[in-house]
Protein backbone atom coordinates (compact mmCIF):
# COMPACT_ATOMS: atom_id res chain seq x y z
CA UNK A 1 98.75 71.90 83.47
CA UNK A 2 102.34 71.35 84.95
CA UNK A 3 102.66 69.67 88.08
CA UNK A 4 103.84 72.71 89.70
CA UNK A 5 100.75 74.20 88.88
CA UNK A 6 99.04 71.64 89.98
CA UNK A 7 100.59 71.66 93.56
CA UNK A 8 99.59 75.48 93.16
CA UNK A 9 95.77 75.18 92.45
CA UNK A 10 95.77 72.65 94.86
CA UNK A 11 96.92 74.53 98.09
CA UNK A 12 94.60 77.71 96.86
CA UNK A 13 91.99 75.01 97.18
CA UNK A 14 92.91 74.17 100.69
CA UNK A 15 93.51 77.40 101.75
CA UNK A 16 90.24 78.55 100.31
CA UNK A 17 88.77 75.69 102.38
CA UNK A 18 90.51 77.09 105.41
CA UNK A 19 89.43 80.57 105.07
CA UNK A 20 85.53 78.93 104.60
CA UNK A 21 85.92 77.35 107.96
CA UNK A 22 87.65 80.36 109.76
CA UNK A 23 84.79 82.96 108.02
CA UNK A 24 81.76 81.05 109.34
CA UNK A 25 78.87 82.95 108.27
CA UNK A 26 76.13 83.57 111.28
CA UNK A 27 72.88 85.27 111.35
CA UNK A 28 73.91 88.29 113.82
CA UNK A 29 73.42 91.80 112.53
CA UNK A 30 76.77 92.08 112.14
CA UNK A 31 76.85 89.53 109.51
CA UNK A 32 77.24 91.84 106.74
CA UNK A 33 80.83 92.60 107.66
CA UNK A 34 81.69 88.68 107.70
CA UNK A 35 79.83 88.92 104.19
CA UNK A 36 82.42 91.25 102.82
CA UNK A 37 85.28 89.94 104.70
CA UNK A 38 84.39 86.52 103.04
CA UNK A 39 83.95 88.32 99.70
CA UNK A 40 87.53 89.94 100.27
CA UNK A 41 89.45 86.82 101.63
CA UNK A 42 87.39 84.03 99.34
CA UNK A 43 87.42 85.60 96.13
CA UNK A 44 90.25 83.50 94.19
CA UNK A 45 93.94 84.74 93.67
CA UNK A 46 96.84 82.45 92.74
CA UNK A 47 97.14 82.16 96.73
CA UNK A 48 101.43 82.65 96.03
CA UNK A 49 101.97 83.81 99.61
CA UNK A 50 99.89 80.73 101.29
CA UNK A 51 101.54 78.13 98.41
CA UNK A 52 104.90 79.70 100.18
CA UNK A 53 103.88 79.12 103.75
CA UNK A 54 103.03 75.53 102.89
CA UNK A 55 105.68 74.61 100.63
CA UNK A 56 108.78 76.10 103.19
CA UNK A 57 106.75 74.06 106.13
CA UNK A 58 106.99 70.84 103.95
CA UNK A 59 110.61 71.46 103.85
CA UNK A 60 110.41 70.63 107.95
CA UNK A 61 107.61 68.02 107.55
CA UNK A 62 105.02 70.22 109.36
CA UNK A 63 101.65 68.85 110.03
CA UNK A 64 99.55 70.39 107.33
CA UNK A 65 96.95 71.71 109.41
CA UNK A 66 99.42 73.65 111.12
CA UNK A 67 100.62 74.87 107.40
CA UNK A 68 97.33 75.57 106.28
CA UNK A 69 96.21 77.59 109.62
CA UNK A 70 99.27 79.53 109.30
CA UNK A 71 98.97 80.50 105.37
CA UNK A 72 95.71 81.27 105.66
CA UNK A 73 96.68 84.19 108.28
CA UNK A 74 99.54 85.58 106.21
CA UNK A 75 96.31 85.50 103.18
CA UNK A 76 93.77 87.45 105.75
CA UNK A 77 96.92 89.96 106.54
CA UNK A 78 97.60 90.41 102.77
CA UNK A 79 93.79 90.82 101.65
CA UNK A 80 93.39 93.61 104.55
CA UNK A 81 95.91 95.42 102.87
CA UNK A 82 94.40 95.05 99.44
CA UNK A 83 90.99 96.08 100.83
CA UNK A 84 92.51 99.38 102.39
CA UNK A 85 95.05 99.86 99.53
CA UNK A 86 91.67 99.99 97.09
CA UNK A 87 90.11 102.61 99.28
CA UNK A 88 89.61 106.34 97.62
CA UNK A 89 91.42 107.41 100.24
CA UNK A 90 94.57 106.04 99.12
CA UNK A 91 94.83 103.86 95.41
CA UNK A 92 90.84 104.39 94.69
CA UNK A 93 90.58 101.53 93.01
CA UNK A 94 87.05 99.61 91.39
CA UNK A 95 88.64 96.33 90.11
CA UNK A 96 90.41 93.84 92.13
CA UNK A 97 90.85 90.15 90.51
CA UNK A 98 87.95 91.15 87.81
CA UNK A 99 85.40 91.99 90.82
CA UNK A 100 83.97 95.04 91.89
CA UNK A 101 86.10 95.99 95.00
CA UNK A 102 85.29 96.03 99.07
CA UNK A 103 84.03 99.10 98.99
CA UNK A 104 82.77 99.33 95.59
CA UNK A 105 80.73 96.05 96.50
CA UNK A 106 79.46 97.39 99.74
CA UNK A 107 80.55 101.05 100.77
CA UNK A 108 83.72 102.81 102.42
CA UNK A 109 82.85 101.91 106.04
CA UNK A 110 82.48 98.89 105.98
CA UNK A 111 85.28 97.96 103.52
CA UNK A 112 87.67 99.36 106.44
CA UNK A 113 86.00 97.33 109.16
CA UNK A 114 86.18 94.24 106.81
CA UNK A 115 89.90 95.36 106.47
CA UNK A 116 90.26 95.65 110.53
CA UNK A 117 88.49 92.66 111.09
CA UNK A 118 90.73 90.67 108.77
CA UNK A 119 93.92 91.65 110.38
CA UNK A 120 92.98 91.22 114.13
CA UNK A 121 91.31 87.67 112.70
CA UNK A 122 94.93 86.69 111.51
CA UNK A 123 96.86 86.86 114.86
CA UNK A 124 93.86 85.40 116.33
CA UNK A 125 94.19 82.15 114.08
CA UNK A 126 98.15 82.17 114.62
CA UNK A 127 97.72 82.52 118.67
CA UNK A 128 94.96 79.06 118.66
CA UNK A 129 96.70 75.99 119.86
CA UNK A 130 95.12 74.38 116.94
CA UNK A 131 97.71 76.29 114.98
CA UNK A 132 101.00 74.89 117.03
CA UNK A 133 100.83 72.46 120.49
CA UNK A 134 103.43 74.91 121.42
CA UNK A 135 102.76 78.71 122.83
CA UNK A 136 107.00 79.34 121.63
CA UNK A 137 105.94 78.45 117.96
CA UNK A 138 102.87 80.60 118.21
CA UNK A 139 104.32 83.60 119.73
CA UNK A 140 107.50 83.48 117.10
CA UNK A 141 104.61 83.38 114.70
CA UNK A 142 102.53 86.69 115.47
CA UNK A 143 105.13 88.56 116.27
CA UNK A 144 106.99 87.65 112.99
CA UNK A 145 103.53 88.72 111.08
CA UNK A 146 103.19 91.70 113.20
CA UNK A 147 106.93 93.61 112.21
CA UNK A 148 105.85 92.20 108.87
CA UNK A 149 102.63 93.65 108.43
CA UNK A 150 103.10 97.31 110.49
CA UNK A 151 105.24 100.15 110.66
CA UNK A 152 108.15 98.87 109.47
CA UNK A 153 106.66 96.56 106.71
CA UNK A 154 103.76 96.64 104.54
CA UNK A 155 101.78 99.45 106.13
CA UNK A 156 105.34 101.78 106.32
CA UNK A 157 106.10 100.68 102.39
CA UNK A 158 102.23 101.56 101.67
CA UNK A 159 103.22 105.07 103.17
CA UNK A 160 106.07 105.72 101.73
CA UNK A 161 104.23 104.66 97.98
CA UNK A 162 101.84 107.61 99.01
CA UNK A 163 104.96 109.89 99.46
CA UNK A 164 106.44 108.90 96.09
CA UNK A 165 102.92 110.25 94.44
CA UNK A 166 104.80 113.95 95.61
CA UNK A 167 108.33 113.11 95.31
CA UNK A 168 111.00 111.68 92.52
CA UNK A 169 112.13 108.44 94.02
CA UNK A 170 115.53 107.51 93.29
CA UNK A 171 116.23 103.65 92.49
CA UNK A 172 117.21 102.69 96.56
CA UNK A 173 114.82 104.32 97.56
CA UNK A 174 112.56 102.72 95.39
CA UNK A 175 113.83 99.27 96.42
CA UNK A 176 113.05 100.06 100.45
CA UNK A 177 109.38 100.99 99.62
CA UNK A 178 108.98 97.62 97.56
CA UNK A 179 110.71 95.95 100.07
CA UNK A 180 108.69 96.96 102.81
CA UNK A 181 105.64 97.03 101.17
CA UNK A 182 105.58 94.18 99.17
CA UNK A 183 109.00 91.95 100.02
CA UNK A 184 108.23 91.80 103.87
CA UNK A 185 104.92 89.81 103.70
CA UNK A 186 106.62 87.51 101.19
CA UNK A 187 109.65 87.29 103.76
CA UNK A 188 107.28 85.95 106.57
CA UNK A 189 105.43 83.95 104.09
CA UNK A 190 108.87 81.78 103.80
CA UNK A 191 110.14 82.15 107.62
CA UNK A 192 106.55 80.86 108.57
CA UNK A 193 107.41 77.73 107.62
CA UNK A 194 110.55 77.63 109.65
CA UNK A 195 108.71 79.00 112.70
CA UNK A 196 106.66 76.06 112.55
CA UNK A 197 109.14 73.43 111.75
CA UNK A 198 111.64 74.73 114.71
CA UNK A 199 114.06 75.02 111.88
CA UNK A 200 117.96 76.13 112.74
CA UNK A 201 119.77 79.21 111.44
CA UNK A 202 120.94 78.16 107.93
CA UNK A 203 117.83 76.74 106.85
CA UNK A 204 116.25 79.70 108.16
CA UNK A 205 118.83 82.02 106.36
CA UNK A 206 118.40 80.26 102.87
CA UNK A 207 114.21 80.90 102.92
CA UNK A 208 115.26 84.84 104.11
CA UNK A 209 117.90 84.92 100.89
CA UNK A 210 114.90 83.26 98.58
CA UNK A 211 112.37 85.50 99.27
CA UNK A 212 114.17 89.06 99.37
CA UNK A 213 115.33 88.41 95.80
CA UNK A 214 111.88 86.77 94.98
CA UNK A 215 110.12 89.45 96.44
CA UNK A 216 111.87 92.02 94.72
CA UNK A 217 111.52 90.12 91.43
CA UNK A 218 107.71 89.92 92.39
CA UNK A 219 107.55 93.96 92.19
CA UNK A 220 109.50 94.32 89.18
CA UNK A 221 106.70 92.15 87.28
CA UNK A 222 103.66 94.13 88.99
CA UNK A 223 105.57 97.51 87.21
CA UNK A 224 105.69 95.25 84.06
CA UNK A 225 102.04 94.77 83.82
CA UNK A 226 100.68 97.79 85.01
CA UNK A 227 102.90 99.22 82.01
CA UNK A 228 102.50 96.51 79.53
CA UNK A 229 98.69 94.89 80.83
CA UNK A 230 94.99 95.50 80.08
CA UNK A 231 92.22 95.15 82.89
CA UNK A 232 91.00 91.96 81.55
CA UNK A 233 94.32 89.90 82.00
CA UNK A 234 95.30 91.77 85.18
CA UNK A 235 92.19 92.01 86.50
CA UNK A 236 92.24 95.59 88.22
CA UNK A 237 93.41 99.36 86.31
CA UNK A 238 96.68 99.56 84.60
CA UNK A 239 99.04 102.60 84.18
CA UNK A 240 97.92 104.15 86.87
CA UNK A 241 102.16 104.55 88.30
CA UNK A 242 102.92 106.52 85.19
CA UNK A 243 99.40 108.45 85.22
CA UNK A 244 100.05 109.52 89.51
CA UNK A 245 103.86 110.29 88.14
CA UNK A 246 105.30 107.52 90.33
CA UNK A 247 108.92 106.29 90.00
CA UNK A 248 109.12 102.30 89.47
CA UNK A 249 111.71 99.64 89.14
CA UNK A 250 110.12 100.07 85.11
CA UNK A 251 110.02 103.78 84.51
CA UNK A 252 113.76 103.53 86.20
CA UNK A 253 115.26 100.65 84.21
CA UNK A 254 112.91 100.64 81.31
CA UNK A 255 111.24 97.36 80.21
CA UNK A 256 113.87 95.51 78.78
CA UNK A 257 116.37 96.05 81.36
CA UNK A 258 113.52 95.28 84.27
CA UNK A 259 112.38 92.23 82.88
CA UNK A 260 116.18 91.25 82.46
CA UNK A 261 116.41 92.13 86.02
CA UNK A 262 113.25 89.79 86.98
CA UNK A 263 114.60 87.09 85.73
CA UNK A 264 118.19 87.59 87.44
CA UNK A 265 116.73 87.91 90.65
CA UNK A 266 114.15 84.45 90.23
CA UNK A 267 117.30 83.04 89.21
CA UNK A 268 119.06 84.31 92.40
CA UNK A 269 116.44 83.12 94.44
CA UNK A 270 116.37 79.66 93.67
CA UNK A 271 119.69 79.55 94.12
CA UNK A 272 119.32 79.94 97.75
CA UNK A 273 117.27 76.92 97.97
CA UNK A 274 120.24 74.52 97.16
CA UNK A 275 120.60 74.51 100.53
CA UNK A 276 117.54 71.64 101.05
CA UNK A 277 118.28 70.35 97.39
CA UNK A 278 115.31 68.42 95.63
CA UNK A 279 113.07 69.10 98.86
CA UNK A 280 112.89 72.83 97.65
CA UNK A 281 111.48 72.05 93.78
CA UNK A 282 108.24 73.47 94.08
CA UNK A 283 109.55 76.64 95.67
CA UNK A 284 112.26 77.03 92.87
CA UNK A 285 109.28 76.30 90.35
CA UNK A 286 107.32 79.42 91.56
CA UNK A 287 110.45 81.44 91.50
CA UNK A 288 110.24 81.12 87.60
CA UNK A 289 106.36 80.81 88.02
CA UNK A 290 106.42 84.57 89.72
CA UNK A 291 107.82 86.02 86.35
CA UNK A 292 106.29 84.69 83.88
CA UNK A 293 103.12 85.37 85.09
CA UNK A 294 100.40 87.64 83.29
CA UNK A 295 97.95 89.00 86.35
């Protein structure tokens, strides 16, 4: 294992034991939905968005509790929208990360309440002092997860993937929905860790520039192996953009030329990061990390 991966495995752990102690299970009769919220938010991932929080914070010498507080919302935000996103109602999907899904593992109601509770959970965590000793920090925080996560970010991309289902995308309009949908969360997964190091401008410029080309780069390799995976690598179904009819980066470019233009963009992105020089390694590592990966 390479030390970047190392450093990677090892902030999934601590995240994972920051999600434990912010999922406290309880005997109420509730306690099923904390059961599947757990089961959403706890069960494994590579954790990319969380490593990104932490590793831009380190690049201010944040307190790691802070870090760690603060990935572990962006994580509740982005499982939320993988809980909904596997709904019937929208991707109807049974495998997510090898396991049964939300709903599939409990039912339709209470996947979406798991999905609700997730997201209010998030801003909850990121408006605790115990997050930042100052209410500036905290504010800048929530509302940069907020724009993120609604209208105009994820949940806007996620409608504007059900409207290519019924329409013939064109390639910008392809990169707004991916942008929004996918790119944003990344964004604030980067700008967190300015947020909560007070950083100026340029710095906070540089970790903007990274992750729009990363994110994009991110979304070109999701096309990749829904075209080119099996369930057992990827660990949910495959093909299904080319089965609903659905214009990608992939069906656009074709595989060759995508993949070419994954690689251009991880290159792009770590570019960016020159700006802190050797502090930004490990973020430049999972630049390279992002496309090479096979789930």
């Amino acid at each position: 294992m390479s030390d970047f991966q190392t450093q990677l495995s090892d902030i999934a752990d601590d995240v994972n034991e920051t999600l434990d102690g912010l999922l406290e299970m309880d005997d109420d009769p509730e306690a099923q939905l904390i059961e599947a919220m757990r089961y959403s938010a706890l069960d494994g991932g590579k954790r990319i968005r969380p490593f990104m929080v932490v590793a831009s914070a380190d690049l201010f010498n944040v307190d790691r509790t802070s870090s760690l507080r603060a990935a572990a919302a962006v994580e509740m935000v982005h499982c939320y929208s993988l809980v909904h996103d596997d709904l019937p109602a929208m991707d109807d999907d049974d495998l997510r990360r090898g396991q049964p899904t939300c709903h599939k593992k409990y039912d339709e109601a209470t996947a979406i309440l798991a999905g609700d509770a997730l997201l209010t959970k998030a801003f909850e965590v990121l408006a605790e002092v115990e997050t930042h000793g100052d209410p500036m920090v905290r504010s800048e925080l929530v509302l940069a997860l907020a724009r993120a996560a609604g209208a105009e970010g994820m949940v806007g991309g996620q409608m504007l993937d059900l409207v290519a289902e019924q329409h013939s995308l064109k390639m910008p309009e392809i990169t707004r929905l991916q942008r929004m949908k996918t790119g944003m969360l990344i964004a604030v997964s980067c700008e967190a860790g300015g947020i909560l190091g007070k950083a100026a401008g340029p710095a906070r410029h540089a970790l903007r520039a990274y992750a729009h080309d990363l994110g994009l780069a991110f979304q070109i390799v999701d096309d990749l192996l829904d075209v080119e995976g099996d369930v057992e690598t990827v660990g949910k179904a495959t093909g299904k953009d080319a089965e609903a009819g659905k214009a990608t980066f992939v069906s656009l470019l074709g595989v060759e030329a995508a993949r070419a233009q994954a690689l251009l963009l991880a290159d792009q992105a770590a570019e960016h990061l020159d700006f802190f020089a050797e502090k930004a390694d490990s973020l430049k590592d999972l630049a390279h990390f992002v496309i090479k990966r096979s789930a």
